[in-house]
Protein backbone atom coordinates (compact mmCIF):
# COMPACT_ATOMS: atom_id res chain seq x y z
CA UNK A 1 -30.70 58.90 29.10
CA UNK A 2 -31.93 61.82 26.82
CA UNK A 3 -33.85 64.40 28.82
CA UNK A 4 -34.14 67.97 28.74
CA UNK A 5 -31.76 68.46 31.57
CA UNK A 6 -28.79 70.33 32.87
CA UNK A 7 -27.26 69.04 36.03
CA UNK A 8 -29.85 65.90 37.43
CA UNK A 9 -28.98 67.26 40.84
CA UNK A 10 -31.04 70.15 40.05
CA UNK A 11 -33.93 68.83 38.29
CA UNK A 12 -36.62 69.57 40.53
CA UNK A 13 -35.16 72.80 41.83
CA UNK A 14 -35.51 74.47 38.40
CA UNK A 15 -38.31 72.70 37.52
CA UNK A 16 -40.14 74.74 40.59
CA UNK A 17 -37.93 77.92 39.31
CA UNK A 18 -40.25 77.44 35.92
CA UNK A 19 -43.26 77.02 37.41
CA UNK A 20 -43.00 80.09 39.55
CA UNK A 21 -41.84 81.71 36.64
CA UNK A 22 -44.78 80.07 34.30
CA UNK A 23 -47.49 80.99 36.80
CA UNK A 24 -45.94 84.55 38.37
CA UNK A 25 -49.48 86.10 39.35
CA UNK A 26 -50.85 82.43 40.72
CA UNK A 27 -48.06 80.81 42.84
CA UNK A 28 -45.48 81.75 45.26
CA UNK A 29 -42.45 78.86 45.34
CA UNK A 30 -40.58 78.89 48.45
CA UNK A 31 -37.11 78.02 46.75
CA UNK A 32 -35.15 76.44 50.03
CA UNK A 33 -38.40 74.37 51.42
CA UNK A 34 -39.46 73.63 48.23
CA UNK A 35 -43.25 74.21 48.91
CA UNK A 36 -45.78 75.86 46.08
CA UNK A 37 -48.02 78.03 47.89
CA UNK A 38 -51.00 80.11 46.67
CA UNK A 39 -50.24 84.00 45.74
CA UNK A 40 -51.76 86.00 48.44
CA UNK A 41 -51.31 83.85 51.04
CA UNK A 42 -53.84 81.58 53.00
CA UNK A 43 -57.65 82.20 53.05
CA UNK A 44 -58.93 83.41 56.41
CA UNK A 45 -61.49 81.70 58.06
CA UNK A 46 -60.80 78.39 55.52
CA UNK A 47 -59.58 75.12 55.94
CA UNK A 48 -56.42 75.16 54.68
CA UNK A 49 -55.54 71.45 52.13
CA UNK A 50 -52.27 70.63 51.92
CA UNK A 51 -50.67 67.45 50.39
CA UNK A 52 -47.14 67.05 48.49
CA UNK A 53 -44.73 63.51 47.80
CA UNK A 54 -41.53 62.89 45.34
CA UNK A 55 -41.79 64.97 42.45
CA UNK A 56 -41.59 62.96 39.05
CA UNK A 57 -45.78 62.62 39.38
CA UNK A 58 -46.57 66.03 37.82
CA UNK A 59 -49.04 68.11 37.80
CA UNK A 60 -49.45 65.85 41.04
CA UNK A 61 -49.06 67.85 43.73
CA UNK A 62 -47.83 71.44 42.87
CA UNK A 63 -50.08 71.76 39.37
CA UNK A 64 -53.05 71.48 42.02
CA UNK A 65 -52.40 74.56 43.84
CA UNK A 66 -54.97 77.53 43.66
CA UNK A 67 -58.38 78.49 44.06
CA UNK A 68 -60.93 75.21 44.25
CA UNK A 69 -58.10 72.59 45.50
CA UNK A 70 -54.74 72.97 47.43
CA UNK A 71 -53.68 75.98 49.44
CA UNK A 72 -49.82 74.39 49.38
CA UNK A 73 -47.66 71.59 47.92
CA UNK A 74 -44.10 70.35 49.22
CA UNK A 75 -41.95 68.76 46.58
CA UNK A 76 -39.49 65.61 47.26
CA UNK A 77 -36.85 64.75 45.41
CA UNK A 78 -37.99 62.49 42.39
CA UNK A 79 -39.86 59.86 43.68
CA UNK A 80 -38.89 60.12 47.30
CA UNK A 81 -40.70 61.99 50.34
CA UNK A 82 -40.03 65.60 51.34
CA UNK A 83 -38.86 65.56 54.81
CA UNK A 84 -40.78 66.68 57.84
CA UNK A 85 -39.53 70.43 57.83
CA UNK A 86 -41.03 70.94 54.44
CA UNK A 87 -44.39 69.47 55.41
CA UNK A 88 -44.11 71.61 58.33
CA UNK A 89 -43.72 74.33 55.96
CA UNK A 90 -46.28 73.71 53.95
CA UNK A 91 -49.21 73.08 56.46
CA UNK A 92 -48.02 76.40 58.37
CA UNK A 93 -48.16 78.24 55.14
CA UNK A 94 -51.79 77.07 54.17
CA UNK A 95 -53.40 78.24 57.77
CA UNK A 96 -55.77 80.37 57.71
CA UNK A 97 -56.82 79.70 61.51
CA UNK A 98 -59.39 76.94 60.41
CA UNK A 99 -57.03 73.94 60.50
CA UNK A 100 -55.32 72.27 58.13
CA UNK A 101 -56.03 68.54 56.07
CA UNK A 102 -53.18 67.19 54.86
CA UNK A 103 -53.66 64.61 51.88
CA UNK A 104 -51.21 61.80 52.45
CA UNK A 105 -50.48 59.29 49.46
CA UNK A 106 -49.88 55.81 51.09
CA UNK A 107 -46.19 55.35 51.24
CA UNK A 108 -43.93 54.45 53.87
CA UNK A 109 -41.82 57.68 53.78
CA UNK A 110 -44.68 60.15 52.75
CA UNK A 111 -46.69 58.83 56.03
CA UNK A 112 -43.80 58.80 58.14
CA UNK A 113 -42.92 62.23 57.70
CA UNK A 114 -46.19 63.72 57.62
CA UNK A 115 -46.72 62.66 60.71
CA UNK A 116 -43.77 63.84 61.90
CA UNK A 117 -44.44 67.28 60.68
CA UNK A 118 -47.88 66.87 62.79
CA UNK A 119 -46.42 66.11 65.73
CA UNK A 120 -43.45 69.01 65.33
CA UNK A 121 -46.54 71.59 64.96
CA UNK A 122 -48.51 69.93 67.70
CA UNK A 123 -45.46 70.78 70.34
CA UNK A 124 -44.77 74.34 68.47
CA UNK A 125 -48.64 75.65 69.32
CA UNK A 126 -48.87 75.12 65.47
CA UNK A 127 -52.49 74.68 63.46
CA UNK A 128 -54.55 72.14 64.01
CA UNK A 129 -53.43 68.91 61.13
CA UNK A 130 -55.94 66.10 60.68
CA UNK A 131 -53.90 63.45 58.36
CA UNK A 132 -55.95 61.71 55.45
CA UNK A 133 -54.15 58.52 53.91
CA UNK A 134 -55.01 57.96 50.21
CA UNK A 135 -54.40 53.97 49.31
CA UNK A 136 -57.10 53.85 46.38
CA UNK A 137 -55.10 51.08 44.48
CA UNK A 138 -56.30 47.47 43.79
CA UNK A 139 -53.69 46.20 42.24
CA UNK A 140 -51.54 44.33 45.30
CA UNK A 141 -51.61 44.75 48.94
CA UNK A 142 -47.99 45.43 49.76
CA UNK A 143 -45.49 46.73 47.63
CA UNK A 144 -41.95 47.97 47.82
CA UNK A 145 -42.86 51.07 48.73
CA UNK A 146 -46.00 50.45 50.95
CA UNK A 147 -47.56 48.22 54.11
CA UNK A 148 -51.08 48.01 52.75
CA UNK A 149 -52.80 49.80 49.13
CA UNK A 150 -50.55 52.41 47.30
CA UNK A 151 -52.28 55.95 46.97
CA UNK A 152 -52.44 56.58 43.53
CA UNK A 153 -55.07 58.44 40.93
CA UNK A 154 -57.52 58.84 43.62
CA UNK A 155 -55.62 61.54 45.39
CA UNK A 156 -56.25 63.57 42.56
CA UNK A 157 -60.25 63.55 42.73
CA UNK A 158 -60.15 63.65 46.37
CA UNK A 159 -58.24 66.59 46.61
CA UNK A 160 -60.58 68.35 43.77
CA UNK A 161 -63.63 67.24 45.51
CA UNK A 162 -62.23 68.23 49.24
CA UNK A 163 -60.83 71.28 47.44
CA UNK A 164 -64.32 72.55 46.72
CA UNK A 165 -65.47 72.04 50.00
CA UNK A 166 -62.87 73.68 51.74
CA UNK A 167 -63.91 76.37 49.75
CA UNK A 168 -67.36 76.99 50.73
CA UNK A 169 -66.31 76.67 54.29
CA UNK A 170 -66.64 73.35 55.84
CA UNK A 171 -64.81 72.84 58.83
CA UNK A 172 -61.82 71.02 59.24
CA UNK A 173 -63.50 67.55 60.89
CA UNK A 174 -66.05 68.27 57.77
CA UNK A 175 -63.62 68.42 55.43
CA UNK A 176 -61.58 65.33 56.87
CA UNK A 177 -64.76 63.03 57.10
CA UNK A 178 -65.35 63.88 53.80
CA UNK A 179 -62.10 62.94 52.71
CA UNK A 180 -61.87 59.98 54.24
CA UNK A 181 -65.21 59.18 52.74
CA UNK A 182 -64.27 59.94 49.08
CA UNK A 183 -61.05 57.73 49.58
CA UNK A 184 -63.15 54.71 50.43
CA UNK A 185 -65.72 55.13 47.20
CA UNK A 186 -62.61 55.43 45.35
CA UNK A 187 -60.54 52.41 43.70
CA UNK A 188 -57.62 52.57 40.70
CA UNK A 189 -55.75 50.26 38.42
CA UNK A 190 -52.83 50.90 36.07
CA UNK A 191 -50.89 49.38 33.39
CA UNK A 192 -47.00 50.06 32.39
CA UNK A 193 -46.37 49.70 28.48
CA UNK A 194 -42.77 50.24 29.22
CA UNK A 195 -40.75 51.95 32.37
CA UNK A 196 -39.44 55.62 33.03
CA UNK A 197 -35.63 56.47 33.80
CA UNK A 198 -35.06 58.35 37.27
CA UNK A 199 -32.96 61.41 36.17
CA UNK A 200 -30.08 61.07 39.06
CA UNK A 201 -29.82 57.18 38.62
CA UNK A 202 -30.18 57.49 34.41
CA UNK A 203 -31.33 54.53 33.98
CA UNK A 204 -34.41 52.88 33.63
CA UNK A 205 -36.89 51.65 36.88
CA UNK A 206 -37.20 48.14 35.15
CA UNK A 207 -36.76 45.71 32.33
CA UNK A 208 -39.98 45.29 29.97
CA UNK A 209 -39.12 42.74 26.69
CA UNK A 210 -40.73 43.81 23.85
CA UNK A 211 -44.47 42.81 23.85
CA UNK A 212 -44.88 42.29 27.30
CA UNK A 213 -46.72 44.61 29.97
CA UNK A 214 -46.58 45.31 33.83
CA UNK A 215 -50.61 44.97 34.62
CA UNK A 216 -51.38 46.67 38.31
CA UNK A 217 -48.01 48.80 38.29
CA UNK A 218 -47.28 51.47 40.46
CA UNK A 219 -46.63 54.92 39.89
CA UNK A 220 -43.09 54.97 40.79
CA UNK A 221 -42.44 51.89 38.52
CA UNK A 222 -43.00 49.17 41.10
CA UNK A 223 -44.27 45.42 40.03
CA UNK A 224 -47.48 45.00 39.76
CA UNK A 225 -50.22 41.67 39.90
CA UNK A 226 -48.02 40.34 37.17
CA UNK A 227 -46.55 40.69 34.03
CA UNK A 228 -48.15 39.15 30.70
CA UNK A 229 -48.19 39.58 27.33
CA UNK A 230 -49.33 43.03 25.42
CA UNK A 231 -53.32 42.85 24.84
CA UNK A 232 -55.26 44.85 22.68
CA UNK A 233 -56.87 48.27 24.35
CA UNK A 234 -60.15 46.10 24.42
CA UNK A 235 -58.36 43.58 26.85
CA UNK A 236 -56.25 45.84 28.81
CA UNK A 237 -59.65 48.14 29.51
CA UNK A 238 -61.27 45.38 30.38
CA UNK A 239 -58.27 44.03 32.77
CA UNK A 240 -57.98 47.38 34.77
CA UNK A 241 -61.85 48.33 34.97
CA UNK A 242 -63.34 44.80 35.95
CA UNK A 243 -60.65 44.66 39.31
CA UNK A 244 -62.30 47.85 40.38
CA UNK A 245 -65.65 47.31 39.88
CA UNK A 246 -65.32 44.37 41.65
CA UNK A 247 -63.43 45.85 44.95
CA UNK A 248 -66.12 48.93 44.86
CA UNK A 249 -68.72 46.72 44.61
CA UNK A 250 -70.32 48.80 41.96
CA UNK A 251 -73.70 47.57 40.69
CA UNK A 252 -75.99 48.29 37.87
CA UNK A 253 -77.34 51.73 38.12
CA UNK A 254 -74.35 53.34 39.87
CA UNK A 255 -72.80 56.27 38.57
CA UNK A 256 -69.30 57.35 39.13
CA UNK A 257 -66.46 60.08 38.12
CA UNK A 258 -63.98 57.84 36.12
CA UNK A 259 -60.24 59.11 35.36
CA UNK A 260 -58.29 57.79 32.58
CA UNK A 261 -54.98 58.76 33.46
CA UNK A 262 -51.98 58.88 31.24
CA UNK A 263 -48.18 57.77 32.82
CA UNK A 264 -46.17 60.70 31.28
CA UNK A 265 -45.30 58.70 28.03
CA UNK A 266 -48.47 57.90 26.44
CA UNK A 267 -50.12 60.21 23.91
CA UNK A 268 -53.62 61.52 24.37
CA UNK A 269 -54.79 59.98 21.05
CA UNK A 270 -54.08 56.55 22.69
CA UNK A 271 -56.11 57.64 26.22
CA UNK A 272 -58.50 58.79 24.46
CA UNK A 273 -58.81 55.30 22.43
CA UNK A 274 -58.56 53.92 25.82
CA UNK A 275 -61.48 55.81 27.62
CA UNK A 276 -63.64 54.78 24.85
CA UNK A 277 -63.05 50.92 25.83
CA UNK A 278 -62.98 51.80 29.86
CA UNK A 279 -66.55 53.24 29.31
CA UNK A 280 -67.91 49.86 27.01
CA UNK A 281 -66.59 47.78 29.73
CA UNK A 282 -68.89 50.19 32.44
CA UNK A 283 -71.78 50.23 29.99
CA UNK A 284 -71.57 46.67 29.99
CA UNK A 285 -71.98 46.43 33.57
CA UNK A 286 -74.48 48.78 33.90
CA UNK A 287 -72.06 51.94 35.41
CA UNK A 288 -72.93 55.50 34.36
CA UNK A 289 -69.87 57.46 34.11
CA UNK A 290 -71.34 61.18 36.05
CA UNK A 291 -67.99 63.00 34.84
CA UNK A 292 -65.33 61.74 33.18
CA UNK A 293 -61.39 63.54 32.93
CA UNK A 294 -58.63 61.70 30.23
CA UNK A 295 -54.94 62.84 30.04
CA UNK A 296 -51.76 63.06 32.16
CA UNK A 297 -52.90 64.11 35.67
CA UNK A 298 -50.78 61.87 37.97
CA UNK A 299 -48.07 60.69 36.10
CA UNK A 300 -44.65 58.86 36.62
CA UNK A 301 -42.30 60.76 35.00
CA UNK A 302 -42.43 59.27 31.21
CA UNK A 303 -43.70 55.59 31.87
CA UNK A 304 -45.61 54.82 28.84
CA UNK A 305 -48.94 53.11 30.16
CA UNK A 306 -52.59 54.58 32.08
CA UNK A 307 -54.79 53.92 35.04
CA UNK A 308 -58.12 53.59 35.41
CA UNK A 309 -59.66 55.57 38.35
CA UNK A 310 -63.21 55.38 39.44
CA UNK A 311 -65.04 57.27 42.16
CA UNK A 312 -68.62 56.04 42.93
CA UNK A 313 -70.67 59.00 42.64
CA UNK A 314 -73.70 60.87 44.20
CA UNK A 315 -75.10 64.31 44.13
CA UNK A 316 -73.14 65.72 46.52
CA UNK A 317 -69.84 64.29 44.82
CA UNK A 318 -71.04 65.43 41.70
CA UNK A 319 -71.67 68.82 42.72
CA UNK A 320 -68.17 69.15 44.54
CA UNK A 321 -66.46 68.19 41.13
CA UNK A 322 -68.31 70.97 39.38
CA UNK A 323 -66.86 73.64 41.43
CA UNK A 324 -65.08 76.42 40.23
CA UNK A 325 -61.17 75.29 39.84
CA UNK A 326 -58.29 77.38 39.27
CA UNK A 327 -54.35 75.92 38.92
CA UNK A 328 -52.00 75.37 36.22
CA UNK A 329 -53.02 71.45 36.41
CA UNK A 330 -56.96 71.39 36.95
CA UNK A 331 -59.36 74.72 35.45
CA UNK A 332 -62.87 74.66 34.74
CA UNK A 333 -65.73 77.20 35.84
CA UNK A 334 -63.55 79.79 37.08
């Protein structure tokens, strides 16, 4: 294992120590809870959106915090949920006496805990929580870490697009109806060209032979549809954007916000190469891609690979996604 490490104990620790340090006038990092929190404390009057999970999936969740998306982020170990007393955390420090939408990915521990932390808060007089489960991914049903679709790039549009309407004031069943909403109209696929290596275990997630890929992996390493030979960009575009087009039920004349997402380990000249392909095989079928984002944006630590996200867009979507955005992860307009 060669990593830029000291003790793999402490790997997410200081990694939150540099980020607070990084982003000193933007984020406050509660060291002991682990929970990335907006400088200046929770908007009054404003829904608060909270969401968190294993680290290892960076910027995913803490790089999201600020101005146009999250109010707070909890941080898990790598690739493992944080507990319910740092969700609790978390959705007490984003309330601004609106409520609070927390932004679940769909795994076992993540959901387990979350609602937990709800129920803790509901007996404490705490804010009001709605829970919103993301399980955007096509690629199997059940997996080792799930009962039913993983959440996976999806989370990462949802929670820019709920972000921005959290932040013109929609109310909390507004904001969760909405969420809930974007989820369904949203549908991923990704691809591992080789696996990662989990810093406290030091070695890597799985075996790969030479010239053979994981097609429909998951973003902590997890098998996938199946495993086949390498393609060519052409073919592997073609085998993660057809799935989804299918399961959306996208038709000719539809537009949508498409995310090519990079794994950690793949260079942007490569996703770039790729979202050229990704948008022939929508052309083909008659897709307009409304907005478009390529590079590392939910990652799994330095898997070498992408995912295809698409979010079936209208004007309302569209609008949301323009929004002003400010955090270390996601900045335009702002």
């Amino acid at each position: 294992m060669q990593k830029l490490l000291n003790d793999p104990a402490d790997v997410v620790v200081e990694a939150l120590a540099g980020m607070a340090a990084a982003h000193p006038d933007d984020l406050l990092v509660d060291m002991e809870q682990r929970v990335v929190s907006r400088r200046g404390g929770p908007v009054r009057g404003k829904v608060g959106l909270v969401s968190g999970g294993g680290s290892g999936h960076e910027p995913l969740h803490a790089g999201y915090v600020g101005p146009g998306m999250l109010d707070a982020a909890c941080c898990g170990e790598v690739f493992t949920s944080p507990v319910p007393d740092q969700f609790v955390t978390a959705l007490r420090t984003a309330d601004g006496g609106a409520g609070v939408l927390h932004v679940v990915k769909n795994y076992t521990g993540d959901v387990l805990n979350a609602e937990m932390a709800a129920e803790l808060l509901a007996t404490e007089d705490g804010p009001q929580v709605e829970i919103v489960v993301t399980d955007d991914d096509v690629a199997v049903q059940d997996s080792l870490y799930t009962a039913g679709r993983r959440g996976v790039g999806g989370t990462v549009l949802l929670e820019k697009v709920v972000g921005a309407a959290a932040e013109e004031g929609r109310d909390l069943s507004g904001c969760a109806e909405l969420a809930r909403d974007v989820n369904a109209r949203t549908r991923s696929m990704g691809v591992a060209l080789g696996p990662c290596t989990v810093p406290a275990a030091g070695v890597p997630t799985f075996e790969l032979e030479e010239g053979q890929m994981e097609l429909g992996v998951g973003i902590h390493g997890e098998p996938g549809r199946r495993r086949v030979p390498l393609g060519t960009a052409r073919e592997i575009a073609a085998a993660l954007v057809e799935p989804v087009v299918a399961d959306l039920g996208l038709r000719r004349g539809d537009a949508v916000v498409t995310l090519l997402n990079g794994m950690g380990g793949t260079p942007l000249l490569e996703l770039y190469l790729m979202f050229n392909e990704v948008r022939a095989v929508l052309d083909a079928a008659g897709v307009t891609v409304a907005r478009s984002l390529v590079g590392n944006y939910i990652t799994s630590l330095e898997m070498a690979g992408c995912s295809v996200t698409l979010l079936r867009a209208d004007d309302e979507v569209v609008r949301l996604w323009d929004a002003p955005v400010a955090t270390p992860g996601l900045r335009w307009g702002a």
